[in-house]
N, C-alpha and C. Protein backbone atom coordinates (compact mmCIF):
# COMPACT_ATOMS: atom_id res chain seq x y z
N UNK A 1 -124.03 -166.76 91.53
CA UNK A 1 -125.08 -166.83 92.54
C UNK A 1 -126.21 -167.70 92.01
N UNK A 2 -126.58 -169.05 93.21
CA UNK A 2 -127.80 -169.37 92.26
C UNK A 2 -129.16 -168.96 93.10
N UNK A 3 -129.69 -169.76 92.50
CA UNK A 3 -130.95 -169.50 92.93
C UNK A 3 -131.69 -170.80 93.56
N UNK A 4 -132.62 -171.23 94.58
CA UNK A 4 -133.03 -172.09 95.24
C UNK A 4 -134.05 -172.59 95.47
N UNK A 5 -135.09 -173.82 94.92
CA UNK A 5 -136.81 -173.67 95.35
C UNK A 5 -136.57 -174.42 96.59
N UNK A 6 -137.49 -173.80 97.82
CA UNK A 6 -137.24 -174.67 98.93
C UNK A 6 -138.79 -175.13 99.64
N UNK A 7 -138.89 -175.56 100.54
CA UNK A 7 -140.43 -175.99 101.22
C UNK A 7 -139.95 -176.05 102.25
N UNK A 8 -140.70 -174.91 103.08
CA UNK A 8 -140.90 -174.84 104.55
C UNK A 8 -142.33 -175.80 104.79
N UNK A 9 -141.70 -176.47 106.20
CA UNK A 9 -143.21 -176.99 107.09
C UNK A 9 -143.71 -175.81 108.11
N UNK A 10 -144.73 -175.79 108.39
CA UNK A 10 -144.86 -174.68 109.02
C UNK A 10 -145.59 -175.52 110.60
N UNK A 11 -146.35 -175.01 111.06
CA UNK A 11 -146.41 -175.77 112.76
C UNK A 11 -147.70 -175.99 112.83
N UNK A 12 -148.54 -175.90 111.70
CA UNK A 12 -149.88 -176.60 111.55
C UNK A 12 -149.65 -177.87 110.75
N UNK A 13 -148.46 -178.10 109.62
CA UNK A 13 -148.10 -179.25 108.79
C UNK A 13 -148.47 -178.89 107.68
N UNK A 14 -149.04 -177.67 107.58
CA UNK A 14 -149.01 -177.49 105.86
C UNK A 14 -147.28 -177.08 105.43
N UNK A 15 -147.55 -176.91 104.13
CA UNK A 15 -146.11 -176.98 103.21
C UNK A 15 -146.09 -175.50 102.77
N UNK A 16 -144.97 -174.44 102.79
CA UNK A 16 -144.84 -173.68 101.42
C UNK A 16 -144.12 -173.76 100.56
N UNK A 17 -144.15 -173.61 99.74
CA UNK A 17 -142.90 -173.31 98.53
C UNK A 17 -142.43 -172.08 98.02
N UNK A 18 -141.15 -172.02 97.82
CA UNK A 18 -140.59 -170.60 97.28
C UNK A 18 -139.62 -170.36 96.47
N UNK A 19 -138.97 -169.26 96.03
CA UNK A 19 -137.67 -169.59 95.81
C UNK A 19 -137.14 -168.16 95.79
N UNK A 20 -135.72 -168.23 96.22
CA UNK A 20 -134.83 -167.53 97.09
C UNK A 20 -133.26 -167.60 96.81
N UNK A 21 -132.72 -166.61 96.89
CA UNK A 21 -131.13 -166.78 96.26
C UNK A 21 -130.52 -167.15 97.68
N UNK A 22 -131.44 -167.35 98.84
CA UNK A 22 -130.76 -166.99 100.23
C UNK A 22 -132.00 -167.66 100.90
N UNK A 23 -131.55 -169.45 101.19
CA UNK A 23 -132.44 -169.87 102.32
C UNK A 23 -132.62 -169.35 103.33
N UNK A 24 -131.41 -169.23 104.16
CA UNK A 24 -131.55 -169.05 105.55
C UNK A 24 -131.95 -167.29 105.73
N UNK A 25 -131.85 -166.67 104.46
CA UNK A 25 -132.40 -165.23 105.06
C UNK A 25 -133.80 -165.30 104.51
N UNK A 26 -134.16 -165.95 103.78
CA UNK A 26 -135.55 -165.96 103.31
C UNK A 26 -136.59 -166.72 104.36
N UNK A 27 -135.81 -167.65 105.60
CA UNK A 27 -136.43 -168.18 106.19
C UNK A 27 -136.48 -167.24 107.54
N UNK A 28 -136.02 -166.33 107.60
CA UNK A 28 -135.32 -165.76 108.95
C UNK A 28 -136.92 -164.69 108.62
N UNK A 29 -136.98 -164.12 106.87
CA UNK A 29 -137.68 -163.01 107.26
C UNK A 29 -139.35 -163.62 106.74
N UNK A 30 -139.48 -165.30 106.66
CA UNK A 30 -140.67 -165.63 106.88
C UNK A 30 -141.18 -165.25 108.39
N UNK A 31 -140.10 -165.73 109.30
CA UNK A 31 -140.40 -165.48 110.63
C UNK A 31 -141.04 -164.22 111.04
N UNK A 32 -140.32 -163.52 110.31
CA UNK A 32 -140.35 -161.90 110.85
C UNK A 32 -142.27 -161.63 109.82
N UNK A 33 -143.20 -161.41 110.81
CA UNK A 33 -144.46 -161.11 110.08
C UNK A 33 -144.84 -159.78 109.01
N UNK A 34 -143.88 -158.93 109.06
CA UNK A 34 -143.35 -157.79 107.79
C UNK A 34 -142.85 -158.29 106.79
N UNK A 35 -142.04 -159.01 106.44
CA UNK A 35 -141.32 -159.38 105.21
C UNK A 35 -141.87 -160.59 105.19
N UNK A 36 -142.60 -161.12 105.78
CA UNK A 36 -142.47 -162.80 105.26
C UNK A 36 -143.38 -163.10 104.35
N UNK A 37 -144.37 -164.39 104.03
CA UNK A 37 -145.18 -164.25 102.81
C UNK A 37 -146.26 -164.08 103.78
N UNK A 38 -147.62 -163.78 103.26
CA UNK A 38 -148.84 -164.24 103.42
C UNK A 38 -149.63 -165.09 104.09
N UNK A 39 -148.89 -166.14 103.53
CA UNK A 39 -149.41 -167.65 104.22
C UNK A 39 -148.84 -167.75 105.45
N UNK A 40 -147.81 -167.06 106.14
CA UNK A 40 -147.64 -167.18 107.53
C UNK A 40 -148.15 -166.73 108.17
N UNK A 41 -149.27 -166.19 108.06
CA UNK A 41 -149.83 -165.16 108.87
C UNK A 41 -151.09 -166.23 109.70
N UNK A 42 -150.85 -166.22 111.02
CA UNK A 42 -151.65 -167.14 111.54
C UNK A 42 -151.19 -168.30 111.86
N UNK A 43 -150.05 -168.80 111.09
CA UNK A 43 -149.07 -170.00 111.26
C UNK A 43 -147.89 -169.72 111.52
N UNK A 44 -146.47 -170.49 111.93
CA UNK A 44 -145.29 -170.03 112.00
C UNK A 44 -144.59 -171.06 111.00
N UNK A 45 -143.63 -170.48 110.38
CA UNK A 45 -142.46 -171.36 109.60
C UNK A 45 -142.10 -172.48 111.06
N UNK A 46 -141.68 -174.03 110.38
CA UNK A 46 -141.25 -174.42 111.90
C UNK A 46 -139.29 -174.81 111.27
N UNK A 47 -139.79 -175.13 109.91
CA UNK A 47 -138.24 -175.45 109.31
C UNK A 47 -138.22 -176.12 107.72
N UNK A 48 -136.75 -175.58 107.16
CA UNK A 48 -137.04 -176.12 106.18
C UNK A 48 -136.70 -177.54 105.62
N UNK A 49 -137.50 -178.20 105.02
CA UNK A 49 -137.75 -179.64 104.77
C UNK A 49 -137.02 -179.97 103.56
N UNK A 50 -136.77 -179.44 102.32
CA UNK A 50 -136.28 -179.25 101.46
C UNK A 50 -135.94 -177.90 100.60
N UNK A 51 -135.05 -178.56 99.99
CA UNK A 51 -134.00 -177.23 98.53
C UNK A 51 -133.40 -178.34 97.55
N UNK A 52 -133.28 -177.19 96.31
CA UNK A 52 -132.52 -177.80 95.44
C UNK A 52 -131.88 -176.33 94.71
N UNK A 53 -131.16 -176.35 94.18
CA UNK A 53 -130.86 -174.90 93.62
C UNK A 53 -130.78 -175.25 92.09
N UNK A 54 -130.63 -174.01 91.68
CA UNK A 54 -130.82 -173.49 90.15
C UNK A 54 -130.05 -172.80 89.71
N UNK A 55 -129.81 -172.32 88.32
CA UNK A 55 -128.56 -171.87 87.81
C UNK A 55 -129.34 -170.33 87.58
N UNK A 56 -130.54 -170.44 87.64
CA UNK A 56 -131.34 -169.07 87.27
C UNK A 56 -132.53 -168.98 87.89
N UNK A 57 -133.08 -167.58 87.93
CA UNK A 57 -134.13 -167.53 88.51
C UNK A 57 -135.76 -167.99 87.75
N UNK A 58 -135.27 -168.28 86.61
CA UNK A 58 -136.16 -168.40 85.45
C UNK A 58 -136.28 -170.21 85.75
N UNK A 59 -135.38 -171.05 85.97
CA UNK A 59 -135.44 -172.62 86.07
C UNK A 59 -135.94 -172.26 87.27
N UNK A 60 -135.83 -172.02 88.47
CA UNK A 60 -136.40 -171.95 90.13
C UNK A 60 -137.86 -171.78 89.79
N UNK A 61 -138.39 -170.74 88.75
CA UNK A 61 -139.73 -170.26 89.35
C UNK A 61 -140.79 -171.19 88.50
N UNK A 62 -140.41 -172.04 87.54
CA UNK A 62 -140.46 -173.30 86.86
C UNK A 62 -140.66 -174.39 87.61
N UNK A 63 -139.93 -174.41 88.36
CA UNK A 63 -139.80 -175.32 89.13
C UNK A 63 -140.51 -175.79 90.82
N UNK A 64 -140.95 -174.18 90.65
CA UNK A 64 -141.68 -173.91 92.07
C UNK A 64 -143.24 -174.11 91.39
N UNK A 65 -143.07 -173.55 90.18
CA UNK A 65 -144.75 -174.02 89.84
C UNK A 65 -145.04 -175.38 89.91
N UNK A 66 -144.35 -176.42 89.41
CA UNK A 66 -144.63 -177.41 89.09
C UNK A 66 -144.31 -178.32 90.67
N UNK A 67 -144.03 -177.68 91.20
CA UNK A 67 -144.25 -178.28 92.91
C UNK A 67 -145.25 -178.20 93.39
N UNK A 68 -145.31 -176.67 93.10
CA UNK A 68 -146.98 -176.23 93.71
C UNK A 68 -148.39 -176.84 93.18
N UNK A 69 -147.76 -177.56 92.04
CA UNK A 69 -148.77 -178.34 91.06
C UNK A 69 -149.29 -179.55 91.76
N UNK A 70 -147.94 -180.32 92.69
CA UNK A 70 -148.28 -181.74 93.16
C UNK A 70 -148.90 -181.57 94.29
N UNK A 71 -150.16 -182.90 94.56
CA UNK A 71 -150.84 -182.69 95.54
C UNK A 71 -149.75 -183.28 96.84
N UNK A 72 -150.78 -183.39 98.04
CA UNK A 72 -150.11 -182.94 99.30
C UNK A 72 -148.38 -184.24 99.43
N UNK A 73 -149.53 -185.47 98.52
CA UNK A 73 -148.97 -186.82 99.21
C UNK A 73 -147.47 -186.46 98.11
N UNK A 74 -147.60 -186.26 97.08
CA UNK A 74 -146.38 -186.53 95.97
C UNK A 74 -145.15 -185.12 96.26
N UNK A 75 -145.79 -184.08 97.88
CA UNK A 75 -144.88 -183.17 98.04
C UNK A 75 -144.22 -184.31 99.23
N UNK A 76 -144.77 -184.67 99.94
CA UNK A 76 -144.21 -186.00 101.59
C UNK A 76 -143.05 -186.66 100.51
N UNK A 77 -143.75 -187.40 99.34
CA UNK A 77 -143.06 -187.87 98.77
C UNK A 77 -141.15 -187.43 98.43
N UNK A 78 -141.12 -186.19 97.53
CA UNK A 78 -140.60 -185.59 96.96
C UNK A 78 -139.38 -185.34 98.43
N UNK A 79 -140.46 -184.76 99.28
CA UNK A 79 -139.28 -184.58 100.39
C UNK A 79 -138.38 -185.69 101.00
N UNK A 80 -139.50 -186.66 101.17
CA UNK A 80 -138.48 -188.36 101.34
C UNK A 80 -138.43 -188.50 102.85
């Protein structure tokens, strides 16, 4: 099983980042305003823009920091 950092756009155009052994259920229960993160609250997930997966959850959450590190333009970038 791996593991996945992904970036949702959400329907204002900001970005999140996460990571998840399970895109499509991690995106299903952003939707859902009980399970989802924080930052949706007020916004909606609209879809996800990118993933890459990982062999562990330890490289993913590494990897989600250092996303969360780049500013807005070098995430547009990254996504392509």
């Amino acid at each position: 099983m791996g593991w996945f950092v992904y970036i949702i756009e959400s329907t204002d155009g900001s970005l999140y980042t996460g990571v998840t052994t399970d895109i499509d259920r991690r995106f299903a229960e952003h939707r859902d305003k009980r399970t989802g993160a924080r930052f949706f609250r007020g916004r909606q997930p609209l879809k996800v823009v990118y993933s890459e997966n990982h062999p562990d959850r330890s490289s993913a959450q590494k990897r989600e920091a250092d996303i969360k590190k780049l500013k807005r333009k070098e995430k547009l970038e990254l996504i392509g």
